[in-house]
N, C-alpha and C. Protein backbone atom coordinates (compact mmCIF):
# COMPACT_ATOMS: atom_id res chain seq x y z
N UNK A 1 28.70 36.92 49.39
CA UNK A 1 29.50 35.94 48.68
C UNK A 1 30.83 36.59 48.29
N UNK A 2 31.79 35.81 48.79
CA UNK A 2 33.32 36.33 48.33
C UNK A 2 33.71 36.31 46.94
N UNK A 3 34.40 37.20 46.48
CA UNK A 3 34.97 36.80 45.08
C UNK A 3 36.25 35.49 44.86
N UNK A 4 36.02 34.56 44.45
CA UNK A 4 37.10 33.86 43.67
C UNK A 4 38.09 33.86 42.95
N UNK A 5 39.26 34.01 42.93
CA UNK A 5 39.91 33.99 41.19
C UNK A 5 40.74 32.92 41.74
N UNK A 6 41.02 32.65 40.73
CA UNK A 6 41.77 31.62 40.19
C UNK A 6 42.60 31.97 39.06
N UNK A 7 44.11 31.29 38.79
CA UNK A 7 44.54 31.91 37.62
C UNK A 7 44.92 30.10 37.37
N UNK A 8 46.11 30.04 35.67
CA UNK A 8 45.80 28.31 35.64
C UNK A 8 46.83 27.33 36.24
N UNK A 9 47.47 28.13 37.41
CA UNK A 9 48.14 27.11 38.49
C UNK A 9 47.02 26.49 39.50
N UNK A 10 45.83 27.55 39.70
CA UNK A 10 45.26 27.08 41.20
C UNK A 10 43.66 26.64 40.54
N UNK A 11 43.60 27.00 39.22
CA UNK A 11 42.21 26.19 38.75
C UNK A 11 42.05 25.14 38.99
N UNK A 12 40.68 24.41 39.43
CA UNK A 12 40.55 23.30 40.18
C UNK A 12 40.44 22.27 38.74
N UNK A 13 40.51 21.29 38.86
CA UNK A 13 40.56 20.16 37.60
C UNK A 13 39.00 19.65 37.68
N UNK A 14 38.75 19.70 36.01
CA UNK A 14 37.38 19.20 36.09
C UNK A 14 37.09 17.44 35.64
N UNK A 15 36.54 17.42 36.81
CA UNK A 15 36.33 15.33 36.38
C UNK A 15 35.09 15.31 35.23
N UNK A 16 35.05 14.11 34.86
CA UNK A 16 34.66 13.53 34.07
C UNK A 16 33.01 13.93 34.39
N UNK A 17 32.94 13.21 35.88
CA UNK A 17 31.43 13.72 36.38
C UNK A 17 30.70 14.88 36.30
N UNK A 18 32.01 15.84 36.20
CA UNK A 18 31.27 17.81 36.47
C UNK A 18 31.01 17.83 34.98
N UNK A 19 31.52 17.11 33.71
CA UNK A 19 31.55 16.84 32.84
C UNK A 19 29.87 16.83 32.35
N UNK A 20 29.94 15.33 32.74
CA UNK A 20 28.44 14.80 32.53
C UNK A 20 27.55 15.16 33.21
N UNK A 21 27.77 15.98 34.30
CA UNK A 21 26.67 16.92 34.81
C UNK A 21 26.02 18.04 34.32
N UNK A 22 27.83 18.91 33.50
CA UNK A 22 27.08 19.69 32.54
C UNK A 22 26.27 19.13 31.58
N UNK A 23 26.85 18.42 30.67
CA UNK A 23 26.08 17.89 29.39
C UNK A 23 24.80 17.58 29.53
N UNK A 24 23.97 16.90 30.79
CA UNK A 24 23.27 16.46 31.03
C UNK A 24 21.69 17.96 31.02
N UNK A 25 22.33 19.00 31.12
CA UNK A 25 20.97 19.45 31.54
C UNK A 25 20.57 19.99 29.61
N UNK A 26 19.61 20.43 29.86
CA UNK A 26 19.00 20.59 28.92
C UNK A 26 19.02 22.31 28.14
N UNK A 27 19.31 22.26 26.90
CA UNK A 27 19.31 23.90 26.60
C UNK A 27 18.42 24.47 26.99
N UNK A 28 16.97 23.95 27.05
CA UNK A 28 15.61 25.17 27.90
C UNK A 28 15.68 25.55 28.87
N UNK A 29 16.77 24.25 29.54
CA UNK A 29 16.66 24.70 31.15
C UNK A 29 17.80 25.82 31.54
N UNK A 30 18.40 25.89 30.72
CA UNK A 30 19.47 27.19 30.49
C UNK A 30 18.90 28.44 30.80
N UNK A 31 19.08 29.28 32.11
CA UNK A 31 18.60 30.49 32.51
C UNK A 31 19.12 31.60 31.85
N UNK A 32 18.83 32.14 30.66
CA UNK A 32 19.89 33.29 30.17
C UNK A 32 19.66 34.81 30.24
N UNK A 33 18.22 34.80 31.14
CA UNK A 33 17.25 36.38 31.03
C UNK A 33 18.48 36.99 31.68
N UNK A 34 19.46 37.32 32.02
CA UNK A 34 20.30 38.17 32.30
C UNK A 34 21.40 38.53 31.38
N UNK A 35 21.29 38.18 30.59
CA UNK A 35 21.81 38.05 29.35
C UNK A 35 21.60 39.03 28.26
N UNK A 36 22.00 40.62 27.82
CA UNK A 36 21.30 41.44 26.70
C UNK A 36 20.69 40.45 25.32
N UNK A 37 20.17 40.45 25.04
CA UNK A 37 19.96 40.30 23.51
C UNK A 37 20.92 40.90 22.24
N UNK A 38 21.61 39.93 21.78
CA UNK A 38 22.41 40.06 20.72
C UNK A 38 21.85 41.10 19.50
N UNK A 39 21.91 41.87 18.94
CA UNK A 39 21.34 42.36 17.66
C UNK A 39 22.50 42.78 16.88
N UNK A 40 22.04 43.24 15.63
CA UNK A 40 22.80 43.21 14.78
C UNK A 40 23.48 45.01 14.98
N UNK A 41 22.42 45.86 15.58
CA UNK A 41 23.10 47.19 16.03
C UNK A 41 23.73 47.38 16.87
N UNK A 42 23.96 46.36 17.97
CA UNK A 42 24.69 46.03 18.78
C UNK A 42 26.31 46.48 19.01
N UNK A 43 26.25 46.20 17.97
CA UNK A 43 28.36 46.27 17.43
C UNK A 43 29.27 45.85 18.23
N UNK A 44 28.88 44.82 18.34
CA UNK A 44 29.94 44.27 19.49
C UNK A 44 31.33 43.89 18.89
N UNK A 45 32.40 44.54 19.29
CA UNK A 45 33.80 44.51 19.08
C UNK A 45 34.76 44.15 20.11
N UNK A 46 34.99 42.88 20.04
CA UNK A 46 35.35 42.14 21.01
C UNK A 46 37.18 43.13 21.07
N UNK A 47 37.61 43.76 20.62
CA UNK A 47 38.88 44.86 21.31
C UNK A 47 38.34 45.90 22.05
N UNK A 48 37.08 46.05 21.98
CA UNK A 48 36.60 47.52 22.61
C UNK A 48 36.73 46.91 24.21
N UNK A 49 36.44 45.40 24.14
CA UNK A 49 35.98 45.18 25.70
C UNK A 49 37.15 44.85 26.67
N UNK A 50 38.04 46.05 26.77
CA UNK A 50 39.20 46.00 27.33
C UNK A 50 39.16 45.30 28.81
N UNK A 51 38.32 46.07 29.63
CA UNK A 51 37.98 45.65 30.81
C UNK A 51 37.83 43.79 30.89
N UNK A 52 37.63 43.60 29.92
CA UNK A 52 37.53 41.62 30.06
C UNK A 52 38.47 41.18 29.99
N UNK A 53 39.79 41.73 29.48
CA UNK A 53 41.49 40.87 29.34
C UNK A 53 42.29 41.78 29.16
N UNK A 54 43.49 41.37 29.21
CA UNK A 54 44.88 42.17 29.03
C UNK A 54 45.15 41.98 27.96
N UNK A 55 45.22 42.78 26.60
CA UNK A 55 46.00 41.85 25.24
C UNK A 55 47.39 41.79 25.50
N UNK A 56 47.52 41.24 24.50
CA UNK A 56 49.19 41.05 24.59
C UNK A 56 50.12 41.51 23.88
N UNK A 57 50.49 42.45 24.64
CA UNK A 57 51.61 43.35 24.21
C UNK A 57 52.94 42.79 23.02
N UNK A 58 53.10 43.43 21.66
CA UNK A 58 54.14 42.95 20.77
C UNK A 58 55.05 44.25 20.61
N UNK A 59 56.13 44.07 20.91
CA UNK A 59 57.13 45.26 20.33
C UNK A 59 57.24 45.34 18.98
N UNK A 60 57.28 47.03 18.49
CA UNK A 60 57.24 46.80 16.56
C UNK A 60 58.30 48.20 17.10
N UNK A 61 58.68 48.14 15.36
CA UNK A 61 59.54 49.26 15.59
C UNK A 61 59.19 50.02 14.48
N UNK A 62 58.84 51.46 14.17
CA UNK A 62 58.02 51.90 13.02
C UNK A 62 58.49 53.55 12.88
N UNK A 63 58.50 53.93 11.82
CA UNK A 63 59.31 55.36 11.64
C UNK A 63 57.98 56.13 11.76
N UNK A 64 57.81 57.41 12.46
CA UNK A 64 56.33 58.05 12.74
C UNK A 64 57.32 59.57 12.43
N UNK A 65 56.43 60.73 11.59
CA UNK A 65 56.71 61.52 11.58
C UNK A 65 57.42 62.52 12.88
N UNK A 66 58.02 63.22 13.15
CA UNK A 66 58.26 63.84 14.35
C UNK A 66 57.25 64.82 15.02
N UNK A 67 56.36 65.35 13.73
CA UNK A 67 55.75 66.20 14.56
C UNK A 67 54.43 65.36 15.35
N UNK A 68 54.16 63.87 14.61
CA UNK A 68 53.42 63.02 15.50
C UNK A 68 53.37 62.78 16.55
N UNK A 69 55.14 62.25 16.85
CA UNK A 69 55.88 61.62 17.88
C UNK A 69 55.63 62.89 18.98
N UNK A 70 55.58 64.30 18.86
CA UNK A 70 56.02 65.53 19.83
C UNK A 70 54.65 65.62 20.24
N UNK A 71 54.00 65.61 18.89
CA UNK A 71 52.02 65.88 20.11
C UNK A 71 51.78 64.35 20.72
N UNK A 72 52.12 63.02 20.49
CA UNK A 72 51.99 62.55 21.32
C UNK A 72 52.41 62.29 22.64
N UNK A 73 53.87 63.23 22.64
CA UNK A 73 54.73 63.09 24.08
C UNK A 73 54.13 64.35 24.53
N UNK A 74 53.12 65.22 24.00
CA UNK A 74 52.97 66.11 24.73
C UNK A 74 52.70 66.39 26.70
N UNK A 75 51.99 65.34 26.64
CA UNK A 75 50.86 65.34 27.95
C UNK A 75 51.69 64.27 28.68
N UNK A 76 53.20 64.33 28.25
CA UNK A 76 54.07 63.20 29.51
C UNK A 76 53.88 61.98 29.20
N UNK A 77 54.33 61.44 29.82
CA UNK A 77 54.33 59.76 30.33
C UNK A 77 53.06 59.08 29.48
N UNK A 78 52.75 57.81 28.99
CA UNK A 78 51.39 57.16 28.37
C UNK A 78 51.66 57.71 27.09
N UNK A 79 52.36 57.98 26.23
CA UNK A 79 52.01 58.17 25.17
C UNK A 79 52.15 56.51 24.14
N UNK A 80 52.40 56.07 24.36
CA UNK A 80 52.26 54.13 23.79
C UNK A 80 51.11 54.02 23.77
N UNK A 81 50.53 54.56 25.11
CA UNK A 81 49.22 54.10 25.63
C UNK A 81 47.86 54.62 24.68
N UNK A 82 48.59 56.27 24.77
CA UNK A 82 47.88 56.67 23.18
C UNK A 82 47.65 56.42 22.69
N UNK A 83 49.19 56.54 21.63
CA UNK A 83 49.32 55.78 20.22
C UNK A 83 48.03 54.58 19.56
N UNK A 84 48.43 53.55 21.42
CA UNK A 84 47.56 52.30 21.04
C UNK A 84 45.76 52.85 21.21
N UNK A 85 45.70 53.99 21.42
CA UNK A 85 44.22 54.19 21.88
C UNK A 85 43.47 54.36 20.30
N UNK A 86 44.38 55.25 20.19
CA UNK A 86 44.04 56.00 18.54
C UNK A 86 43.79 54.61 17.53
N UNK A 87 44.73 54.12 17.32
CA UNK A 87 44.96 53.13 16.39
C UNK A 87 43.76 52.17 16.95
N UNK A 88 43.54 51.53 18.15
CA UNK A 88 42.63 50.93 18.03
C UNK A 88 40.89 51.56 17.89
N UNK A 89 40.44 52.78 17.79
CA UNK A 89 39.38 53.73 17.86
C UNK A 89 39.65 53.46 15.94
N UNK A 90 40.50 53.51 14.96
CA UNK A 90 40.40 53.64 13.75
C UNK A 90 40.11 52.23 13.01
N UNK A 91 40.60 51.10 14.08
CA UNK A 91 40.39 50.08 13.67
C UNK A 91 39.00 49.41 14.02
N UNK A 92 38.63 50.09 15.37
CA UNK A 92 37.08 49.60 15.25
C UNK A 92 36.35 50.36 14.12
N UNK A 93 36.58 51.70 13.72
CA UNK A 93 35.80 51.96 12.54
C UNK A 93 36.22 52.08 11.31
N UNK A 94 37.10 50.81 10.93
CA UNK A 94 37.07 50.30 9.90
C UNK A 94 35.76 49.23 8.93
């Protein structure tokens, strides 16, 4: 089976019928065993799951110490990329 994508110029339009076809079946009949089980240790942090979307990038402009700014340019090129790694690793364990 080939992969599909679609982005929302070439998504196909849904009628009324694909509509009432969904609605129509029944929640039991809903196959979900492939599905993990939700728990509460789980920790699901919907920013961790990068791989599922692109966020969306905002320009800020913010004064950072220099000796911050120098270990993060250390290792070249990606340091934004950093920056944003760190900050989001402190915000999931908030």
């Amino acid at each position: 089976m080939a992969i599909v994508r679609h982005n929302l110029k070439t998504l196909p339009k849904v009628s009324k019928k694909d509509l009432a076809r969904v609605d129509a079946v029944k929640d039991e009949n809903i196959d979900c065993s492939d599905i993990p089980e939700a728990t509460a240790s789980s920790n699901f942090r919907p920013w961790e799951q990068r791989q599922m979307f692109k966020p969306v990038k905002v320009a800020v402009t913010c004064k950072l110490d220099a000796d911050i700014v120098a270990w993060l340019k250390q290792d070249g090129k990606g340091y934004q990329t950093r920056l944003n790694t760190i900050l989001r690793k402190a915000m999931s364990h908030a």
